[in-house]
C-alpha atoms as a PDB file:
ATOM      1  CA  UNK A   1    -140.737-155.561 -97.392  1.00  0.00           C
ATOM      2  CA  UNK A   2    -138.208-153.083 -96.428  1.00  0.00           C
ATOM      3  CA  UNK A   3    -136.916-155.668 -93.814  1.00  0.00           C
ATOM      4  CA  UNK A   4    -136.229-157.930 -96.638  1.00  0.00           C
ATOM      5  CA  UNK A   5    -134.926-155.072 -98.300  1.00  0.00           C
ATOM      6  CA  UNK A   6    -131.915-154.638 -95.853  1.00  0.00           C
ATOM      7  CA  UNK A   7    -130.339-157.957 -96.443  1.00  0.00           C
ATOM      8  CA  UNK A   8    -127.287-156.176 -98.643  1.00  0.00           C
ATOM      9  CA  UNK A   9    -126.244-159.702 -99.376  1.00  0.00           C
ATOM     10  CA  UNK A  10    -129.166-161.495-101.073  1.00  0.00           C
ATOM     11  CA  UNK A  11    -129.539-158.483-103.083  1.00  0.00           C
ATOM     12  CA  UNK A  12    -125.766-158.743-103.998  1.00  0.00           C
ATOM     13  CA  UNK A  13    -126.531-162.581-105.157  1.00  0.00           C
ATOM     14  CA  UNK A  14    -129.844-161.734-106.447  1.00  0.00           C
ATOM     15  CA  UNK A  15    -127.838-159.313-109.134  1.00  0.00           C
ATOM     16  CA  UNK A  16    -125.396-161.929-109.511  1.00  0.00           C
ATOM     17  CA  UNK A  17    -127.972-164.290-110.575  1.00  0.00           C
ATOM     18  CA  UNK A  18    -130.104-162.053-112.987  1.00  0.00           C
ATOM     19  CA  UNK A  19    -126.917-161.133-115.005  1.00  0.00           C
ATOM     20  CA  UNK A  20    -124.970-164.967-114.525  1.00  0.00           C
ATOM     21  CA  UNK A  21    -128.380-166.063-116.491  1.00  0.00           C
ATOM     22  CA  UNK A  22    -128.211-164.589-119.376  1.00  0.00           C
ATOM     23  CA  UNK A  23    -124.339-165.360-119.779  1.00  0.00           C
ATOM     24  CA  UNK A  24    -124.659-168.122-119.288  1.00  0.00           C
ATOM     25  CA  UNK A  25    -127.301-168.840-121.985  1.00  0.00           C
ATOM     26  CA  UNK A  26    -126.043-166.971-124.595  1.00  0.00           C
ATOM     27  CA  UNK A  27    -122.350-168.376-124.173  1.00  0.00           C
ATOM     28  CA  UNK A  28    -124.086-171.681-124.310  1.00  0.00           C
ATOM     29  CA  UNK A  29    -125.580-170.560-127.500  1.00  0.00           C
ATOM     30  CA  UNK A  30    -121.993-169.553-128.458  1.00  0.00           C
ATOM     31  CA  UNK A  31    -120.514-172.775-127.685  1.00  0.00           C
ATOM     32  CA  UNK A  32    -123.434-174.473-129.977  1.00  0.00           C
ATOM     33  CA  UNK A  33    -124.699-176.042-126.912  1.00  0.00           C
ATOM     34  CA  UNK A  34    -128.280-173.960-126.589  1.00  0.00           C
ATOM     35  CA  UNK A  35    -131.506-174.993-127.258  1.00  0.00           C
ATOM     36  CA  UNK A  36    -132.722-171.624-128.776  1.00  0.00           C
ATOM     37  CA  UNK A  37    -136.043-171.692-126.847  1.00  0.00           C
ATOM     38  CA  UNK A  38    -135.669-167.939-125.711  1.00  0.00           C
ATOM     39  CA  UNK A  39    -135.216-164.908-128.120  1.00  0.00           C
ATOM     40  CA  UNK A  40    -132.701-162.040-126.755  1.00  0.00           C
ATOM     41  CA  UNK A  41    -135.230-160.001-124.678  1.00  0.00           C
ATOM     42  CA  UNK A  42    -136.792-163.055-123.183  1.00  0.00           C
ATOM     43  CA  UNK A  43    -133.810-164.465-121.950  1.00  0.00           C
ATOM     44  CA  UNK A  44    -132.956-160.645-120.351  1.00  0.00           C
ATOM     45  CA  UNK A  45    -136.506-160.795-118.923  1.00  0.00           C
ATOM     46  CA  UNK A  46    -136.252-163.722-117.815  1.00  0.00           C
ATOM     47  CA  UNK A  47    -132.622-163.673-115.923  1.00  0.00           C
ATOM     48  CA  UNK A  48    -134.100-160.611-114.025  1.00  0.00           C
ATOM     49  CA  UNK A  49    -137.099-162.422-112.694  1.00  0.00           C
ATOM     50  CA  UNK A  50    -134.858-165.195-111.977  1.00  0.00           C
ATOM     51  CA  UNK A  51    -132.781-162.618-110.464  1.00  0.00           C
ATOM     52  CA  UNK A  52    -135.971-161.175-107.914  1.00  0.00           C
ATOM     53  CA  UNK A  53    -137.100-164.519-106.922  1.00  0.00           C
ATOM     54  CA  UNK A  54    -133.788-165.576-105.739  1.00  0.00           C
ATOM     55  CA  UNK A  55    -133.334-162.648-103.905  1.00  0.00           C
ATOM     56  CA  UNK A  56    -136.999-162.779-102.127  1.00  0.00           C
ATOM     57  CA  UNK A  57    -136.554-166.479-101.020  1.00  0.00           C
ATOM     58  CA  UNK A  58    -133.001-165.627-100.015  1.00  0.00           C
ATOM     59  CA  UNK A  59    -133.766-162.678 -98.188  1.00  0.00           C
ATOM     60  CA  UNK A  60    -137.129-164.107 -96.497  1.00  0.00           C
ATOM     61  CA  UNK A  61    -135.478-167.251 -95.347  1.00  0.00           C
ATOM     62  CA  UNK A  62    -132.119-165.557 -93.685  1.00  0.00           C
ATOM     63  CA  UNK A  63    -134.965-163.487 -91.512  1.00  0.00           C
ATOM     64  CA  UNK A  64    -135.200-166.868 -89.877  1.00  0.00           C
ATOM     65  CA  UNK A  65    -131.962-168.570 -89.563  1.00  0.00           C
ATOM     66  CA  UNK A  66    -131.547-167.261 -85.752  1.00  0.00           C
ATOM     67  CA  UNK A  67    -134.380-168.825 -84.739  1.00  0.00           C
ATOM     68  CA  UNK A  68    -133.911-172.366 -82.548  1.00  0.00           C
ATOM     69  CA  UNK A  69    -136.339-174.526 -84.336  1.00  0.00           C
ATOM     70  CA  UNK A  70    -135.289-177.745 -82.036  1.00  0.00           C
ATOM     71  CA  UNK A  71    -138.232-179.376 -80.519  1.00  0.00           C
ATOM     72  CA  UNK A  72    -138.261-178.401 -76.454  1.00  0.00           C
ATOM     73  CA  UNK A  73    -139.564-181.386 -74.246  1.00  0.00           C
END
């Protein structure tokens, strides 16, 4: 965990992504385009886990990307 932790970058995006969500959703709303499925605090809760998941896939897959993964013969 704290080597995932270390990636300054996905955690940058990750924050990115939790507050983009609910923006985006509520200026849907605004725009009469949303679908009202959420109340307030679920769509906060929600762009947060949104938010940490993005940020542990992003994180977990960049410990890789160094790695040759071409098939040797």
């Amino acid at each position: 965990m704290k080597k995932l932790l270390k990636d300054r970058q996905s955690i940058k995006l990750g924050v990115l992504v939790a507050l983009l969500f609910p923006l985006v959703y509520f200026g849907m709303h605004l725009l009469g385009w949303g679908n009202e499925s959420f109340n307030w605090w679920q769509t906060l809760l929600a762009g947060l886990f949104t938010g940490a998941f993005f940020w542990f896939f992003t994180s977990s897959f960049r410990q890789f990307r160094d790695e040759d993964v071409t098939p040797r013969r």
